[in-house]
Protein backbone atom coordinates (compact mmCIF):
# COMPACT_ATOMS: atom_id res chain seq x y z
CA UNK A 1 5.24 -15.62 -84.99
CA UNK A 2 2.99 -12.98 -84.57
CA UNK A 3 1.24 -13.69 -81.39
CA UNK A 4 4.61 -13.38 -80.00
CA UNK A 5 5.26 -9.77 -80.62
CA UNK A 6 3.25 -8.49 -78.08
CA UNK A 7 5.64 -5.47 -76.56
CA UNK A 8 5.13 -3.41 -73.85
CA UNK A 9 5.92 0.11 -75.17
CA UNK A 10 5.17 1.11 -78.79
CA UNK A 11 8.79 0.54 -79.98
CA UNK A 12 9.61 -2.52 -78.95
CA UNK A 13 6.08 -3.71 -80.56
CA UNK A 14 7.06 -2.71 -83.42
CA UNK A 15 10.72 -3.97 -82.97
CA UNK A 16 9.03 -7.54 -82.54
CA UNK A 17 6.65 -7.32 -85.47
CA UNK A 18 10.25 -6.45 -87.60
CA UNK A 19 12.26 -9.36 -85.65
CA UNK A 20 9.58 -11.96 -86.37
CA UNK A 21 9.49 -11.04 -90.11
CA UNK A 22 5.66 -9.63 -89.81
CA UNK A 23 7.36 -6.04 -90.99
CA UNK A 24 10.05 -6.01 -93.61
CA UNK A 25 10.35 -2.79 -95.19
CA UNK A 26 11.56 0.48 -93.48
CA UNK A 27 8.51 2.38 -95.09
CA UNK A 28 5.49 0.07 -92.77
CA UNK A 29 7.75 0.47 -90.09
CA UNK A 30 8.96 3.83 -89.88
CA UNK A 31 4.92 4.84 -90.80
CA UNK A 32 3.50 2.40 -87.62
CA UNK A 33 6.59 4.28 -85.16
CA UNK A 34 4.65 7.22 -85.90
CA UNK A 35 1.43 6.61 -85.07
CA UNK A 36 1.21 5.07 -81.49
CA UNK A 37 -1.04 2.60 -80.89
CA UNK A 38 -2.34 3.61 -77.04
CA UNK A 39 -3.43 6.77 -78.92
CA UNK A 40 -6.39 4.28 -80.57
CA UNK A 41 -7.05 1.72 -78.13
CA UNK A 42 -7.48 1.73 -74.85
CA UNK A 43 -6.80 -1.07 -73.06
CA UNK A 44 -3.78 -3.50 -73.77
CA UNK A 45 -2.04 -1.31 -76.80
CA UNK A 46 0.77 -3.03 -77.42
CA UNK A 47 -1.08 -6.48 -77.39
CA UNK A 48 -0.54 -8.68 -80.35
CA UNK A 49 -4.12 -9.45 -80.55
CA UNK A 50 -7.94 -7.71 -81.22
CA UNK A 51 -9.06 -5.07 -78.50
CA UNK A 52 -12.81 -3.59 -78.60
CA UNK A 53 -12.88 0.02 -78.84
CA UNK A 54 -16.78 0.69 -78.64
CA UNK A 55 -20.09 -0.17 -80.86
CA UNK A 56 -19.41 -3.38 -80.72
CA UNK A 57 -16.44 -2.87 -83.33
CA UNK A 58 -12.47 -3.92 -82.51
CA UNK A 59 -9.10 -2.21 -83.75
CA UNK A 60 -7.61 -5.23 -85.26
CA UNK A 61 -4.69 -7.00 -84.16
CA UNK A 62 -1.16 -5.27 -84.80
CA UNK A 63 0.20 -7.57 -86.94
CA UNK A 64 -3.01 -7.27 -89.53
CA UNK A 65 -2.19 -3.69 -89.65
CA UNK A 66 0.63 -4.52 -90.67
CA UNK A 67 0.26 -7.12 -92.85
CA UNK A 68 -2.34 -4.49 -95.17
CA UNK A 69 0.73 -2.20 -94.95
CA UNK A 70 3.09 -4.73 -96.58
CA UNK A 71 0.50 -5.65 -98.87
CA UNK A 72 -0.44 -2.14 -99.90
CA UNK A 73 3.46 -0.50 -100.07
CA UNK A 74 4.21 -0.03 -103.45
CA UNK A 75 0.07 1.67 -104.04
CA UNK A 76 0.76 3.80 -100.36
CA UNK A 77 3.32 5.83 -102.05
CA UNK A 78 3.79 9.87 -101.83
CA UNK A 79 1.38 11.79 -103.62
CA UNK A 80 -1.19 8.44 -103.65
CA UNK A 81 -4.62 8.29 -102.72
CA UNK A 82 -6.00 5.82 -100.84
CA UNK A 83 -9.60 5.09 -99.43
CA UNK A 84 -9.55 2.77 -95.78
CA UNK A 85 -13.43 1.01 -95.87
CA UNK A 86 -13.25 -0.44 -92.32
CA UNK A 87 -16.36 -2.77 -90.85
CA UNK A 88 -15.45 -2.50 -87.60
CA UNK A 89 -15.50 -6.35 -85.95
CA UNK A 90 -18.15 -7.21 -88.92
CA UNK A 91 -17.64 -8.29 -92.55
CA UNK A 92 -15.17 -10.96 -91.24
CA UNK A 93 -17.03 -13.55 -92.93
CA UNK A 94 -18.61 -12.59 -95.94
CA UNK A 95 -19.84 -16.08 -97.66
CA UNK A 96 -22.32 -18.93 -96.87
CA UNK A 97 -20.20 -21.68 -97.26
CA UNK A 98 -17.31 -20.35 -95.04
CA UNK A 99 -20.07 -19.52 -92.34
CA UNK A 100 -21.57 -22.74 -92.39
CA UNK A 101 -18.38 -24.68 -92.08
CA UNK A 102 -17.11 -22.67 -89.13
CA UNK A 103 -21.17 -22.88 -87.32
CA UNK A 104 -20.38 -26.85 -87.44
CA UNK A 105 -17.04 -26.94 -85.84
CA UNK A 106 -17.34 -25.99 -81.89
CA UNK A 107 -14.00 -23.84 -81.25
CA UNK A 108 -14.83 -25.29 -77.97
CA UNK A 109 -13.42 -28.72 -78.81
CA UNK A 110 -10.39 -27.18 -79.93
CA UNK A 111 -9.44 -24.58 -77.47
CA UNK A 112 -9.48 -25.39 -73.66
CA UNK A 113 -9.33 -21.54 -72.30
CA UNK A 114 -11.46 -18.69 -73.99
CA UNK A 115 -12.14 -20.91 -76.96
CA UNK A 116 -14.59 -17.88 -78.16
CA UNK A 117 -12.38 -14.82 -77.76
CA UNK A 118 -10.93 -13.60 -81.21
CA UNK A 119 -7.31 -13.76 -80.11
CA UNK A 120 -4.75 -16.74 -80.30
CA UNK A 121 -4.97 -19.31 -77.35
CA UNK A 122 -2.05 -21.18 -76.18
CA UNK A 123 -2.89 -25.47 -76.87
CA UNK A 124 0.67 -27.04 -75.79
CA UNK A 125 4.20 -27.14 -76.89
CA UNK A 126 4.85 -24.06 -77.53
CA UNK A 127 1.91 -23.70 -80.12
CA UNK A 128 -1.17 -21.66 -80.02
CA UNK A 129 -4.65 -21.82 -82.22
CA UNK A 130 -5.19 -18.98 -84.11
CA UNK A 131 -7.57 -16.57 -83.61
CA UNK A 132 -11.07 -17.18 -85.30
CA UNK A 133 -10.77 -14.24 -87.59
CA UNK A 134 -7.92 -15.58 -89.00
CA UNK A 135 -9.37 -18.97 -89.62
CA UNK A 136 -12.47 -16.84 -91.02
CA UNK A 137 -9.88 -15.11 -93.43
CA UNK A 138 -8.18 -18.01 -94.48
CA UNK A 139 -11.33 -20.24 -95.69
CA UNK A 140 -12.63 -16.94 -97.34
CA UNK A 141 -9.62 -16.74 -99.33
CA UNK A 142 -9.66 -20.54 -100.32
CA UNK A 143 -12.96 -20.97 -100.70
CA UNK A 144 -13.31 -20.96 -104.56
CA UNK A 145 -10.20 -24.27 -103.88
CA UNK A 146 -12.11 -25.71 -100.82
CA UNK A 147 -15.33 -26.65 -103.23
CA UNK A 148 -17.02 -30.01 -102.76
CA UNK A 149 -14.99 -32.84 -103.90
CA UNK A 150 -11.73 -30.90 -103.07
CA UNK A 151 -8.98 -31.77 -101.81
CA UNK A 152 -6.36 -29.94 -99.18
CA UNK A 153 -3.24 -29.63 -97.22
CA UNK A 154 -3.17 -28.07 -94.14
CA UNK A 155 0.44 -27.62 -92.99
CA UNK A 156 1.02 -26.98 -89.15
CA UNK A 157 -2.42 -28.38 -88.31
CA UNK A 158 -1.98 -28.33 -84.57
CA UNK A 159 -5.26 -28.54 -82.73
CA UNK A 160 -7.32 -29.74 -85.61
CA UNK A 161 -9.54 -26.96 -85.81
CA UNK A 162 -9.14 -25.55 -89.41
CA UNK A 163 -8.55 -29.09 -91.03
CA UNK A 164 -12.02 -29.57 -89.53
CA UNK A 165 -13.37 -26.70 -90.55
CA UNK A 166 -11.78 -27.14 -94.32
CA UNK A 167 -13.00 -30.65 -94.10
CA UNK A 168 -16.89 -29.42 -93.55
CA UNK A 169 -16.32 -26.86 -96.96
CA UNK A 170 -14.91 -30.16 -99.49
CA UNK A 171 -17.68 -32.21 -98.13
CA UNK A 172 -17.58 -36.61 -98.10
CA UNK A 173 -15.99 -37.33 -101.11
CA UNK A 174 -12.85 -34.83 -100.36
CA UNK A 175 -10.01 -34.91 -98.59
CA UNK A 176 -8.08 -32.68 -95.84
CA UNK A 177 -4.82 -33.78 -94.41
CA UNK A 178 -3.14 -31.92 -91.39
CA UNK A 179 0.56 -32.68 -91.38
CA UNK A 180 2.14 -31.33 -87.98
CA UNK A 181 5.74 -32.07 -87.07
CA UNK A 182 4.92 -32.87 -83.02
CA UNK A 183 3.17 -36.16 -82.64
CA UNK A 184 1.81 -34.83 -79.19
CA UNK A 185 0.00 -32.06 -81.54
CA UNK A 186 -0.79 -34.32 -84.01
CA UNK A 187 -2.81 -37.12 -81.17
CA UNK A 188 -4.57 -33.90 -79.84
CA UNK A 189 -5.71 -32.61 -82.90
CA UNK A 190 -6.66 -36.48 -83.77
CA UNK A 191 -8.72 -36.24 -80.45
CA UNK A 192 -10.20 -33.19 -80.42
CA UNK A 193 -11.68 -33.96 -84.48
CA UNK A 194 -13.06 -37.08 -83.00
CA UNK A 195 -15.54 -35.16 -80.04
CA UNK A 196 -17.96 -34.40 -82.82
CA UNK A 197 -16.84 -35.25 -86.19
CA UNK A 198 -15.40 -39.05 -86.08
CA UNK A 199 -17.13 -39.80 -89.14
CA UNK A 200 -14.62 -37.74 -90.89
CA UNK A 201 -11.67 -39.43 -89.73
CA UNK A 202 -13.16 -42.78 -90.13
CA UNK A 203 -14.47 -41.93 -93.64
CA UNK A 204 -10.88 -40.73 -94.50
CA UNK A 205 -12.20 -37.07 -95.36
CA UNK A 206 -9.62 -36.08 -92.55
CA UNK A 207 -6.17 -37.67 -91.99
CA UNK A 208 -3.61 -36.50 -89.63
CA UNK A 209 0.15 -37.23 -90.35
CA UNK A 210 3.11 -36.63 -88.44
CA UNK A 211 5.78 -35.35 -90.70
CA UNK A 212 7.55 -32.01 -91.84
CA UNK A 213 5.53 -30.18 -93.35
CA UNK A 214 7.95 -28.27 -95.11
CA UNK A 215 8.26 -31.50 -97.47
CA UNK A 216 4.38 -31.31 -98.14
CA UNK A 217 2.94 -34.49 -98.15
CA UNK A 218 3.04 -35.44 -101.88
CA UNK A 219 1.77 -39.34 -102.08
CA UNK A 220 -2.14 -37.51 -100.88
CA UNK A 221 -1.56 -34.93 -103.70
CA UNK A 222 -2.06 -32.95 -106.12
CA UNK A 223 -4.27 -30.76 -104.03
CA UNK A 224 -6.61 -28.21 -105.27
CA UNK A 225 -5.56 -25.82 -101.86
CA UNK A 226 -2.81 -25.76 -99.24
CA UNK A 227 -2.72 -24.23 -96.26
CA UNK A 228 0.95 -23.64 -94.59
CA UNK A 229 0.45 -22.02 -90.95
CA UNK A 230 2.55 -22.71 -87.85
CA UNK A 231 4.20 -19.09 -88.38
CA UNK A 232 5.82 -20.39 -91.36
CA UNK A 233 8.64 -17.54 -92.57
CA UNK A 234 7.97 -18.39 -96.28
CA UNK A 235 6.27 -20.98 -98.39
CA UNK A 236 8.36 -23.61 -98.71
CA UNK A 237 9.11 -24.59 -102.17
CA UNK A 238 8.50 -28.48 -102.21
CA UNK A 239 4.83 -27.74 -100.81
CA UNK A 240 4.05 -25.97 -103.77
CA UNK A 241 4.60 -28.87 -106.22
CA UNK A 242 1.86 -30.76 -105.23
CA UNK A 243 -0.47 -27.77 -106.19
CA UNK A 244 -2.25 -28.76 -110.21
């Protein structure tokens, strides 16, 4: 839920990045209520998305700050050293096949209101599509999984986009299923997949179930990657069995 903990002073961002599970130790948190935000950016501070600073570079969303935070705790301790390399809004996507994917699969078809902006757009019920640099993030880090042949689970698929876009990276002879738990998601995502890529969906190198996710979707499995998005909390455990 991190789109949702946009706040409108610098404390009760960070009280919504804690309440939607985004920060869950006292050390990221206490460290991010020092440093206010509107000191770095500004316009829109306290959004939970991208703004551009200048150079044609962004301060990255709230929530990846403090995702690295999390990630980096136990190395960020007193007395450590610690070297921040930052690319500005570049360096995103750092590998062919992740670049080509995401060149064949219009946002556009996805994304009915600023399908091109690099924050989260709202699709219907409740749900959102990510922002592209997450998508970008997400098929870097599966990439050496997402190899021709492949195949894929993409839990929470909503509009389709990132099945598609996982879908480009196996190739014909894999397979991606999206598994949402809202049929209305699931027909819209069907939809939007078949404005440019039908052949996908009639090849069966895409199929789109309705079901919880949660469960995985075992009887398409084992699956070389899976994908669980939809703001999941955790992973849940039955997904994972279907992994080799």
């Amino acid at each position: 839920m991190a789109w949702r903990s946009t706040g409108k002073t610098h404390q009760q961002l960070i009280a919504n990045l804690k309440s939607n599970g985004v920060i869950t130790s006292e050390p990221v948190a206490e460290a991010m209520l020092q440093v206010d935000r509107a000191d770095f950016c500004g316009q829109s501070p306290y959004a939970e998305s991208p703004q551009s600073i200048s150079h044609n570079a962004t301060i990255s969303a709230p929530h990846m700050h403090a995702y690295v935070l999390e990630l980096l705790q136990d190395q960020l301790r007193p007395g450590s050293r610690a070297l921040d390399v930052g690319s500005g809004s570049n360096g995103v996507i750092t590998s062919e096949p992740v670049a080509e994917a995401m060149l064949q699969v219009d946002r556009a078809d996805f994304c009915g209101q600023s399908p091109y902006a690099d924050s989260p757009q709202s699709i219907s019920h409740n749900a959102t599509i990510s922002a592209p640099h997450m998508h970008a993030y997400v098929l870097e880090l599966l990439q050496d999984q997402l190899r021709p042949g492949s195949r894929a689970l993409d839990v929470g698929s909503g509009s389709g986009y990132l099945t598609a876009c996982m879908a480009k990276m196996v190739g014909d002879n894999g397979t991606v299923v999206g598994i949402d738990h809202i049929h209305e998601l699931v027909s819209f995502g069907t939809k939007n997949i078949g404005k440019s890529h039908s052949y996908e969906l009639e090849k069966g190198t895409i199929k789109l179930i309705v079901g919880d996710g949660r469960k995985g979707f075992p009887s398409e499995g084992p699956y070389n990657a899976i994908h669980v998005g939809a703001a999941a909390e955790c992973i849940p455990p039955k997904v994972c069995v279907s992994l080799p």
